[in-house]
C-alpha atoms as a PDB file:
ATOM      1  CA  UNK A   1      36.890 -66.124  33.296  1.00  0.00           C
ATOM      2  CA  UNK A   2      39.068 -63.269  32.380  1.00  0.00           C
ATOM      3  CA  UNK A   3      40.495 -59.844  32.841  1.00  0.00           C
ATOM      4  CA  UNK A   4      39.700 -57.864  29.593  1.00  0.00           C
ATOM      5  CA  UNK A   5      41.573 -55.311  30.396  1.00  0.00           C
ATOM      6  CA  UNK A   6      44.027 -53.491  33.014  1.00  0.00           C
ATOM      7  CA  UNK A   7      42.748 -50.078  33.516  1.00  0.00           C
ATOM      8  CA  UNK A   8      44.657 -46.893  34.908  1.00  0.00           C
ATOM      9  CA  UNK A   9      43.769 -43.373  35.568  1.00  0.00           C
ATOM     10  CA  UNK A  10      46.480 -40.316  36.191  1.00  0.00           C
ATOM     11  CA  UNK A  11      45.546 -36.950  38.276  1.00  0.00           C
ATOM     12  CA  UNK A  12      43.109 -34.759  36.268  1.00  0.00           C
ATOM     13  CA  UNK A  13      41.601 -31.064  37.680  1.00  0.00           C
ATOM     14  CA  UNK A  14      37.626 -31.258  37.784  1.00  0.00           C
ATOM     15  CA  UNK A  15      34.631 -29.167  38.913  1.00  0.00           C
ATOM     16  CA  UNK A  16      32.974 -32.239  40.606  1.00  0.00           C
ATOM     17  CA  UNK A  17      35.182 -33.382  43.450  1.00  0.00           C
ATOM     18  CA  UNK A  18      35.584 -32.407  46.834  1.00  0.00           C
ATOM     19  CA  UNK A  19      39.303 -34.249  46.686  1.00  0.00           C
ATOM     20  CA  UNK A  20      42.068 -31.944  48.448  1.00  0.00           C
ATOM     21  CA  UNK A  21      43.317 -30.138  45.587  1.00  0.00           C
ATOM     22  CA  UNK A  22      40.266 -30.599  42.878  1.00  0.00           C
ATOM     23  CA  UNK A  23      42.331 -33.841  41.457  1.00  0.00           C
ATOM     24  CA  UNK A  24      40.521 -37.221  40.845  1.00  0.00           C
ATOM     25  CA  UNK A  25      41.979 -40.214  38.712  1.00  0.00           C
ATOM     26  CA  UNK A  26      38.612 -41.883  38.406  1.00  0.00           C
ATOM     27  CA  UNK A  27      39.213 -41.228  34.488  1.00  0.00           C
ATOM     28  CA  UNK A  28      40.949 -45.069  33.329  1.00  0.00           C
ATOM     29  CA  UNK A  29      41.961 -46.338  30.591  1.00  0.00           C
ATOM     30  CA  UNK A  30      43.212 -49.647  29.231  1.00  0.00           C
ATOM     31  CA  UNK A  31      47.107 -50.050  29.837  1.00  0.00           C
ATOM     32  CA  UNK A  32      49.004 -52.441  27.406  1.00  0.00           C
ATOM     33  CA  UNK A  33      51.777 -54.773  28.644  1.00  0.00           C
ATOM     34  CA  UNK A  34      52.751 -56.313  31.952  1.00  0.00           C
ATOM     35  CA  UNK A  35      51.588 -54.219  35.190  1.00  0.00           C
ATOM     36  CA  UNK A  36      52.694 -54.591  38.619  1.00  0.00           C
ATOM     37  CA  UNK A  37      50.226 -55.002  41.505  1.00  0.00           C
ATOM     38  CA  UNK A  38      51.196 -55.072  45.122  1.00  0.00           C
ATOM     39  CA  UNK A  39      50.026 -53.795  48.357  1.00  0.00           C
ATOM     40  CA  UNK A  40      49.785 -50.145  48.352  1.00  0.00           C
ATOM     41  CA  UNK A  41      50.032 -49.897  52.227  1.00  0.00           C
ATOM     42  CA  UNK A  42      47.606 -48.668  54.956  1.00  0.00           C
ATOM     43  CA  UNK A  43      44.246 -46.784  54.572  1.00  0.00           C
ATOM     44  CA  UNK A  44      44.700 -42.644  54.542  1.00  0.00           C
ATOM     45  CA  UNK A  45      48.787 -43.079  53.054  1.00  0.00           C
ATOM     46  CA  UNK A  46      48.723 -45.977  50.258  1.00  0.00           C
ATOM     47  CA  UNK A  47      47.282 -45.280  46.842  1.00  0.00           C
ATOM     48  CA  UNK A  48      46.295 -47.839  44.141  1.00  0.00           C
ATOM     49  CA  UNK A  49      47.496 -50.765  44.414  1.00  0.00           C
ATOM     50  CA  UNK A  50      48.410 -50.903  40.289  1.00  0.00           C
ATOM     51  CA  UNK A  51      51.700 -49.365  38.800  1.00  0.00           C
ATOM     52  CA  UNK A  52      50.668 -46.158  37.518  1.00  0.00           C
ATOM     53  CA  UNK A  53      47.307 -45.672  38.962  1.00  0.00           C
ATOM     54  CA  UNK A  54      46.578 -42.574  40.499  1.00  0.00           C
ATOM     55  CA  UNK A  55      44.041 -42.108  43.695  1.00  0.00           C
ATOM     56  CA  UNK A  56      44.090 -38.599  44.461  1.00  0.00           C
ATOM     57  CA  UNK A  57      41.964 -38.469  47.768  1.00  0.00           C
ATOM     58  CA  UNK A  58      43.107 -40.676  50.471  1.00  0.00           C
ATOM     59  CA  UNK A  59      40.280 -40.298  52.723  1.00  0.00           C
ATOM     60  CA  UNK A  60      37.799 -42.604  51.110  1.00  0.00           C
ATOM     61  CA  UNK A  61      39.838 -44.780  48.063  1.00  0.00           C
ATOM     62  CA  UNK A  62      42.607 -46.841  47.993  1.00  0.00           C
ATOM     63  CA  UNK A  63      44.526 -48.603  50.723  1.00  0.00           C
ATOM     64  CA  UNK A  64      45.743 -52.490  51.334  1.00  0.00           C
ATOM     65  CA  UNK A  65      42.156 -53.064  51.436  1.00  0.00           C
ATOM     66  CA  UNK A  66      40.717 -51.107  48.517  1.00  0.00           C
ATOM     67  CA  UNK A  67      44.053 -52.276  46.573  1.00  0.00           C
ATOM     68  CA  UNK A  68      42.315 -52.960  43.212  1.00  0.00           C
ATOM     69  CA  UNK A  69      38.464 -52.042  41.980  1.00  0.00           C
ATOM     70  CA  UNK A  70      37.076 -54.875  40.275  1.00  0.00           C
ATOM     71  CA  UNK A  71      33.754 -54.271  37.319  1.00  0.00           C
ATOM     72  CA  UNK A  72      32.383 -56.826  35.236  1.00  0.00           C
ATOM     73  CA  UNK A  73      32.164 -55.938  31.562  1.00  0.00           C
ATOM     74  CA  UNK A  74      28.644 -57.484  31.824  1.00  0.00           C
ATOM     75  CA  UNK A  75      27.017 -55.100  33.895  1.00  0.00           C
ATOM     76  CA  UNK A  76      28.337 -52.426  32.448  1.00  0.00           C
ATOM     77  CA  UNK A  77      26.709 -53.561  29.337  1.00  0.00           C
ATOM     78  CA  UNK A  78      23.381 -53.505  31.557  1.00  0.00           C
ATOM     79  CA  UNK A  79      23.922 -49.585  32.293  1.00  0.00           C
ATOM     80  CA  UNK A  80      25.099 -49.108  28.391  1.00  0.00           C
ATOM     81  CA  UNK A  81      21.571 -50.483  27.906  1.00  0.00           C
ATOM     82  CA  UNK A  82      19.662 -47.988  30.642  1.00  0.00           C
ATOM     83  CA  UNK A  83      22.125 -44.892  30.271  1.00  0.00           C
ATOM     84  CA  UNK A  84      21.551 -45.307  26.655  1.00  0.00           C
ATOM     85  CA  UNK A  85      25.474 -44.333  26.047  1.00  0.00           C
ATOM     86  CA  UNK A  86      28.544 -46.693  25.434  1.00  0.00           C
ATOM     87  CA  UNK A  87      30.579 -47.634  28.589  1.00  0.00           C
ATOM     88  CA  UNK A  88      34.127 -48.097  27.400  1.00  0.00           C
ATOM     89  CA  UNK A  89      36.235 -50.409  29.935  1.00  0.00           C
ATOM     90  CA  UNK A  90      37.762 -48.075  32.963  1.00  0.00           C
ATOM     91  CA  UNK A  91      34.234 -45.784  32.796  1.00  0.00           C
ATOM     92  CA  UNK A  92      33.414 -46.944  36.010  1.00  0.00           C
ATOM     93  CA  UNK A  93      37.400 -45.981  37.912  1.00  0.00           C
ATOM     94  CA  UNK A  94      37.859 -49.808  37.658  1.00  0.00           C
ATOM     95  CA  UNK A  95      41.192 -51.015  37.328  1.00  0.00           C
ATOM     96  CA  UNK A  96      40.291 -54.847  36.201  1.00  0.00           C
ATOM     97  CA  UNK A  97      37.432 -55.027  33.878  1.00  0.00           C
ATOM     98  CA  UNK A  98      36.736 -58.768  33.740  1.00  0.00           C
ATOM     99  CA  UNK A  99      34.694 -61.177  31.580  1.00  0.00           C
ATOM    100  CA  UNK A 100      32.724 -64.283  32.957  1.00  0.00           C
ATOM    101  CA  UNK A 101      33.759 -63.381  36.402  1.00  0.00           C
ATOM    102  CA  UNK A 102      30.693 -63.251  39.147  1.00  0.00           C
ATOM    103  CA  UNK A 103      32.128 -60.033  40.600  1.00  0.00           C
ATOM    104  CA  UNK A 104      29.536 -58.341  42.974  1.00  0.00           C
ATOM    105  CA  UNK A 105      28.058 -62.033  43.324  1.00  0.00           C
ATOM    106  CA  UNK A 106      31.510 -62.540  44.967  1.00  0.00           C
ATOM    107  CA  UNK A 107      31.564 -64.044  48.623  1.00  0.00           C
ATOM    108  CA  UNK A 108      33.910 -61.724  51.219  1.00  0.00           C
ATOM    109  CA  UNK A 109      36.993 -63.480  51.279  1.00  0.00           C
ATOM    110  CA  UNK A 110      37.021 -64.923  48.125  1.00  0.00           C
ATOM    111  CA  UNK A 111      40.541 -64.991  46.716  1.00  0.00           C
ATOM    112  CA  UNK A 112      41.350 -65.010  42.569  1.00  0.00           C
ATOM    113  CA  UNK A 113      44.380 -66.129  40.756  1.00  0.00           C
ATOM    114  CA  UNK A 114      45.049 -63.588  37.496  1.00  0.00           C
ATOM    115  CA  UNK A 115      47.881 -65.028  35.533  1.00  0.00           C
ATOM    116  CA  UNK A 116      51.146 -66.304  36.242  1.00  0.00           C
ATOM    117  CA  UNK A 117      51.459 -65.307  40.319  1.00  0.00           C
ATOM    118  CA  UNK A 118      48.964 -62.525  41.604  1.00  0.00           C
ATOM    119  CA  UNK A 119      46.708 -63.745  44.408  1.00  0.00           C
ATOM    120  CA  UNK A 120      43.846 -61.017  45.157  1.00  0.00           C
ATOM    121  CA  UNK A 121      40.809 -61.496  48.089  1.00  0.00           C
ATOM    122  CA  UNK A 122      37.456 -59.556  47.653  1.00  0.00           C
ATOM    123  CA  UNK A 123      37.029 -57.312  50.880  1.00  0.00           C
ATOM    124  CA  UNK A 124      34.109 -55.711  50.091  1.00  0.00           C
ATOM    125  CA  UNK A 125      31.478 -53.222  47.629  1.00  0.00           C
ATOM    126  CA  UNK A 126      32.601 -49.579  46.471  1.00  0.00           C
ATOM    127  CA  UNK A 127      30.488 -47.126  47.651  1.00  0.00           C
ATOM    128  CA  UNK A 128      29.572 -43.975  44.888  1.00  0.00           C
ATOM    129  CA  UNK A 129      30.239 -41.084  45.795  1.00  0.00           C
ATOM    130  CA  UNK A 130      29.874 -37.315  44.518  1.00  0.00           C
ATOM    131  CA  UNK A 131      33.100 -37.818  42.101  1.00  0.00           C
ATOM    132  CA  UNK A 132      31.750 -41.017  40.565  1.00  0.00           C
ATOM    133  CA  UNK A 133      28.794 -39.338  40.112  1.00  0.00           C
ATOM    134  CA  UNK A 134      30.403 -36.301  38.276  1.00  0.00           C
ATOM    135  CA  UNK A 135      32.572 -38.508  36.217  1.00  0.00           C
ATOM    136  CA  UNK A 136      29.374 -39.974  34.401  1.00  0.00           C
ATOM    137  CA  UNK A 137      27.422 -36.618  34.663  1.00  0.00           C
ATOM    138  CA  UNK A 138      23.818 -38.754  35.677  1.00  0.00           C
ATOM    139  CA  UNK A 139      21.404 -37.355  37.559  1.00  0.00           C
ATOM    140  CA  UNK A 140      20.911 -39.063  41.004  1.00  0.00           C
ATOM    141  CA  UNK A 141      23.686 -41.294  40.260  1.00  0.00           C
ATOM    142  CA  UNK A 142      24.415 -42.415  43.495  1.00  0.00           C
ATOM    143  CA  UNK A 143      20.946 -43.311  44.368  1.00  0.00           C
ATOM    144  CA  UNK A 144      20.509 -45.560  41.204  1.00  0.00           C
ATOM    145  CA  UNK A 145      23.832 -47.316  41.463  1.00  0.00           C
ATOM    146  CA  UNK A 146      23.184 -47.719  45.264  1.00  0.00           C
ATOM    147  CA  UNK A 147      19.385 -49.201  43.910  1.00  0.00           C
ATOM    148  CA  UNK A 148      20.753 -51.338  41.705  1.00  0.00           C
ATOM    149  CA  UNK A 149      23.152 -53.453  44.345  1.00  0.00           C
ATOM    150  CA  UNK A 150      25.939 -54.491  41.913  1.00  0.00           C
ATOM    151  CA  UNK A 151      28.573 -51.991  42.567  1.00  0.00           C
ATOM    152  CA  UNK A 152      32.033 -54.909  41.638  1.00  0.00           C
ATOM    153  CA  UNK A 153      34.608 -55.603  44.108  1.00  0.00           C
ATOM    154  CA  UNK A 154      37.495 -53.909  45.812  1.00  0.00           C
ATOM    155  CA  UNK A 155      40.452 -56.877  46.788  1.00  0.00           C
ATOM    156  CA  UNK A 156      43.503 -56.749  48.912  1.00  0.00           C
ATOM    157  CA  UNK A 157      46.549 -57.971  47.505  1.00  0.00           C
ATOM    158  CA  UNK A 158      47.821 -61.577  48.923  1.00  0.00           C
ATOM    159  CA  UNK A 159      50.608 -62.165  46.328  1.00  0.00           C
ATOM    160  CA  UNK A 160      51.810 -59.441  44.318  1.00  0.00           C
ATOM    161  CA  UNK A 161      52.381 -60.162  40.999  1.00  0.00           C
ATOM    162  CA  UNK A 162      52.300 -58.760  37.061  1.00  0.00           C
ATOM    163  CA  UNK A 163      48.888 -58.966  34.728  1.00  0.00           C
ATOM    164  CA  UNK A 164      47.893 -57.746  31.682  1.00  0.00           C
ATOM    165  CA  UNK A 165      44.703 -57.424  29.666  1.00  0.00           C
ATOM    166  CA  UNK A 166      43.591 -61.084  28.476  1.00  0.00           C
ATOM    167  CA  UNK A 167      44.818 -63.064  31.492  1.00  0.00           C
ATOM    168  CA  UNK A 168      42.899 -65.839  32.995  1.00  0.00           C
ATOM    169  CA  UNK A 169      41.016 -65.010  36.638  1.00  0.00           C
ATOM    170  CA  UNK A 170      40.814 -68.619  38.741  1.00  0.00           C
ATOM    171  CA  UNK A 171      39.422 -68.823  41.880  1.00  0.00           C
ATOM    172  CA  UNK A 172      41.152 -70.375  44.222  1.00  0.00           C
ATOM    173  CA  UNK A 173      39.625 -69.969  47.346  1.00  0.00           C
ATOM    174  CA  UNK A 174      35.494 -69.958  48.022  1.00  0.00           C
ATOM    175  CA  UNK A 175      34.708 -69.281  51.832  1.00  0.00           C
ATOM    176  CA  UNK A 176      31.178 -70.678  53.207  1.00  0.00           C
ATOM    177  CA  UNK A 177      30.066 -67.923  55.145  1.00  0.00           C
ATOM    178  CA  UNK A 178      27.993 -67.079  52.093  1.00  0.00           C
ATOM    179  CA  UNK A 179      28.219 -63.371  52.552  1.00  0.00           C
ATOM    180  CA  UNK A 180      28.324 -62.154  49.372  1.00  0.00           C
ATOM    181  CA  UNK A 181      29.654 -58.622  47.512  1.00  0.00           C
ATOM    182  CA  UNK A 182      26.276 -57.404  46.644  1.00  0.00           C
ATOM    183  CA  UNK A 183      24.795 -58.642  50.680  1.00  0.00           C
ATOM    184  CA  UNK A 184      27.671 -56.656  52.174  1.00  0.00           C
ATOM    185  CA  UNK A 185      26.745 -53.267  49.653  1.00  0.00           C
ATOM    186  CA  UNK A 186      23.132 -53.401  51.017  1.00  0.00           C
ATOM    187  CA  UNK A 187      24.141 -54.438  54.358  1.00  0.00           C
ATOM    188  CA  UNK A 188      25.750 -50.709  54.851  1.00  0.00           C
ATOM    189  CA  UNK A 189      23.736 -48.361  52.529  1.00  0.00           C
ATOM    190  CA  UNK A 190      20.035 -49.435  52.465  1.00  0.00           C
ATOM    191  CA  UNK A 191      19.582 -52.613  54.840  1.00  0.00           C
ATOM    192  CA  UNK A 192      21.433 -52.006  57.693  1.00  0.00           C
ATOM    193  CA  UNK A 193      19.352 -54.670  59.814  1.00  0.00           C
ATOM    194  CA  UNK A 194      21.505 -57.151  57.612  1.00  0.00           C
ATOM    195  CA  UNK A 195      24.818 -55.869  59.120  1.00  0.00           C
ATOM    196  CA  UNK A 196      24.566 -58.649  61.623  1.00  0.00           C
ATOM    197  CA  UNK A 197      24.832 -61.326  58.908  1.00  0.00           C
ATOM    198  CA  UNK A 198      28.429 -59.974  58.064  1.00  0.00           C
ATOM    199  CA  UNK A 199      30.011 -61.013  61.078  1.00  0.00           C
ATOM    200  CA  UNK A 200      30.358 -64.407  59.548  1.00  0.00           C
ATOM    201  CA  UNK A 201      33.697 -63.050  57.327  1.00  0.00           C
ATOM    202  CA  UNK A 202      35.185 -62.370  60.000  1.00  0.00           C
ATOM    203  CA  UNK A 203      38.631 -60.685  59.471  1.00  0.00           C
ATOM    204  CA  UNK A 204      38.518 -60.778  55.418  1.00  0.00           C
ATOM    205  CA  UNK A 205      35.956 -58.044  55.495  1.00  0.00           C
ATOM    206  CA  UNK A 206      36.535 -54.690  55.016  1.00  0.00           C
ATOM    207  CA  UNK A 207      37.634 -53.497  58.857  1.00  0.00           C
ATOM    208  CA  UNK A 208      34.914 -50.400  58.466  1.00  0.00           C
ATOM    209  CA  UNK A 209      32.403 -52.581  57.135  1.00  0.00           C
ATOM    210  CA  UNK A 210      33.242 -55.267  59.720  1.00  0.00           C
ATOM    211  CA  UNK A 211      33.414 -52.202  62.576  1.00  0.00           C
ATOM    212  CA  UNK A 212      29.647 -51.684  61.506  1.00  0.00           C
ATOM    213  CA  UNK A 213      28.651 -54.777  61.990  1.00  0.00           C
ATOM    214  CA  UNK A 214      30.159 -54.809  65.158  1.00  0.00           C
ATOM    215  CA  UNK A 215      28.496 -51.193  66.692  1.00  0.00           C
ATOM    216  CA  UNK A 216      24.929 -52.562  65.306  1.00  0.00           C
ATOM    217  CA  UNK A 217      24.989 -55.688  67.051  1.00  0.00           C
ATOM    218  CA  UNK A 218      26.482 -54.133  70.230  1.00  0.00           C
ATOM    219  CA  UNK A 219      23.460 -51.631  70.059  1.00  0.00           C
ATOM    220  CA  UNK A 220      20.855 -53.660  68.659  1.00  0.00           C
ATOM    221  CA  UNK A 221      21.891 -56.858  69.187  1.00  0.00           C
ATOM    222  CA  UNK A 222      22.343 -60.149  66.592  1.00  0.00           C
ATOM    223  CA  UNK A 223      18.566 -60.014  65.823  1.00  0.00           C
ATOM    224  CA  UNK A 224      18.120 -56.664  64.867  1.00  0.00           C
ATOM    225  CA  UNK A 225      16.706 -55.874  68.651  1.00  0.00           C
ATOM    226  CA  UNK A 226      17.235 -52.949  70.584  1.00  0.00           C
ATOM    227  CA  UNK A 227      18.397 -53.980  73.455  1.00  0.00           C
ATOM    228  CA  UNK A 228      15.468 -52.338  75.550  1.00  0.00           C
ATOM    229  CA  UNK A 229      13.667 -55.117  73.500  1.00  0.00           C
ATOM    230  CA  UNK A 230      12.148 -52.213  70.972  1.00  0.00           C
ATOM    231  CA  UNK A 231      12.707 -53.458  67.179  1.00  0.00           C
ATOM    232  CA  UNK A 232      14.604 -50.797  65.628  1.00  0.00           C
ATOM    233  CA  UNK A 233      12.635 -48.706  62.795  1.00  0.00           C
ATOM    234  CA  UNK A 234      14.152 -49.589  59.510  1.00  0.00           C
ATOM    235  CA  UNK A 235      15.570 -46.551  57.571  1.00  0.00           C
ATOM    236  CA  UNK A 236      17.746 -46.751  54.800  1.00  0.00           C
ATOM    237  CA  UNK A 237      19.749 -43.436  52.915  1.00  0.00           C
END
């Protein structure tokens, strides 16, 4: 299991984003040599949580825990196969493009070594959104990738430490909760009566995914009731 490559992005002007000021850095490319990652700080004022990474709208991306966006090379050799057009590391705004590494198969709270010190936990599924969507320039982008249920891994930072491209990724931690990457992704877009089975990570979940869970069981209750003892109609978006 490895990182292939460290990927960064710097501010760019586009048509396609609603970010405050028309910027985006959803454009990365491989970096050579050593980079630093380390906890960015909260949701709404920390950026990327890698050296020279830009994240240009603070509403929705980056944060302690959206730190580091995490894409196996594998799938993106599935889209390369259905988009018909070559996906170069970095075309999907990841910052670690890894090899051999189960990334949206990842369990909530799963923690990874990458070289020599840097400790990272998996908190949760990246939504798409309208830039993503712009970026690639596919129609009804964010309905396939939300259809397809693999969308990699964003991680907090535990240790901070320096990778580069080529470094080993060991796992060092496996919770048993079994809530996966991919369970948590349809949990909030297109199954929402699985929200309740998130409550088992606890605290290593992202807190809006885990505030989700929370509000649908408090209204619905565990089993997916309402609690006028209605079942609730299903509806996904």
């Amino acid at each position: 299991m490895t990182v292939l490559t460290v990927n960064a992005g710097r501010p760019a002007p586009v048509s396609y984003t609603d970010s405050p000021g028309g910027l985006t850095g959803i454009d990365k490319h491989p970096v050579e040599g050593l980079i630093a990652v380390g906890d960015p700080g909260p949701e709404g004022e920390g950026g990327s949580g890698v050296a020279g990474d830009a994240v240009c709208d603070l509403r929705h991306h980056g944060g302690s825990h959206q730190a580091v966006y995490a894409f196996a090379r594998e799938e993106l050799d599935a889209w390369e196969r259905e988009l018909g057009r070559p996906l170069a590391n970095g075309s999907f705004g990841e910052n670690l493009t890894t090899s051999g590494v189960t990334v949206s198969g990842a369990l909530i709270g799963e923690r990874w070594r990458i070289g020599a010190e840097l400790v990272l936990e998996v908190t949760s599924g990246r939504i798409p959104c309208r830039t993503f969507a712009g970026h690639l320039g596919q129609d009804r982008w964010v309905r396939r990738f939300t259809q397809a249920a693999a969308p990699g891994a964003y991680l907090r930072v535990i240790t901070p430490g320096g990778i580069r491209g080529g470094d080993p990724v060991e796992i060092v931690h496996r919770p048993d909760h079994g809530v996966t990457v991919d369970l948590q992704f349809r949990a909030v877009t297109t199954q929402r009566e699985l929200l309740p089975r998130l409550l088992a990570a606890g605290e290593a979940l992202h807190p809006l995914a885990l505030r989700k869970a929370r509000e649908y069981v408090a209204r619905q209750g565990a089993d997916g009731e309402r609690r006028s003892g209605r079942p609730e109609a299903h509806a996904g978006h």
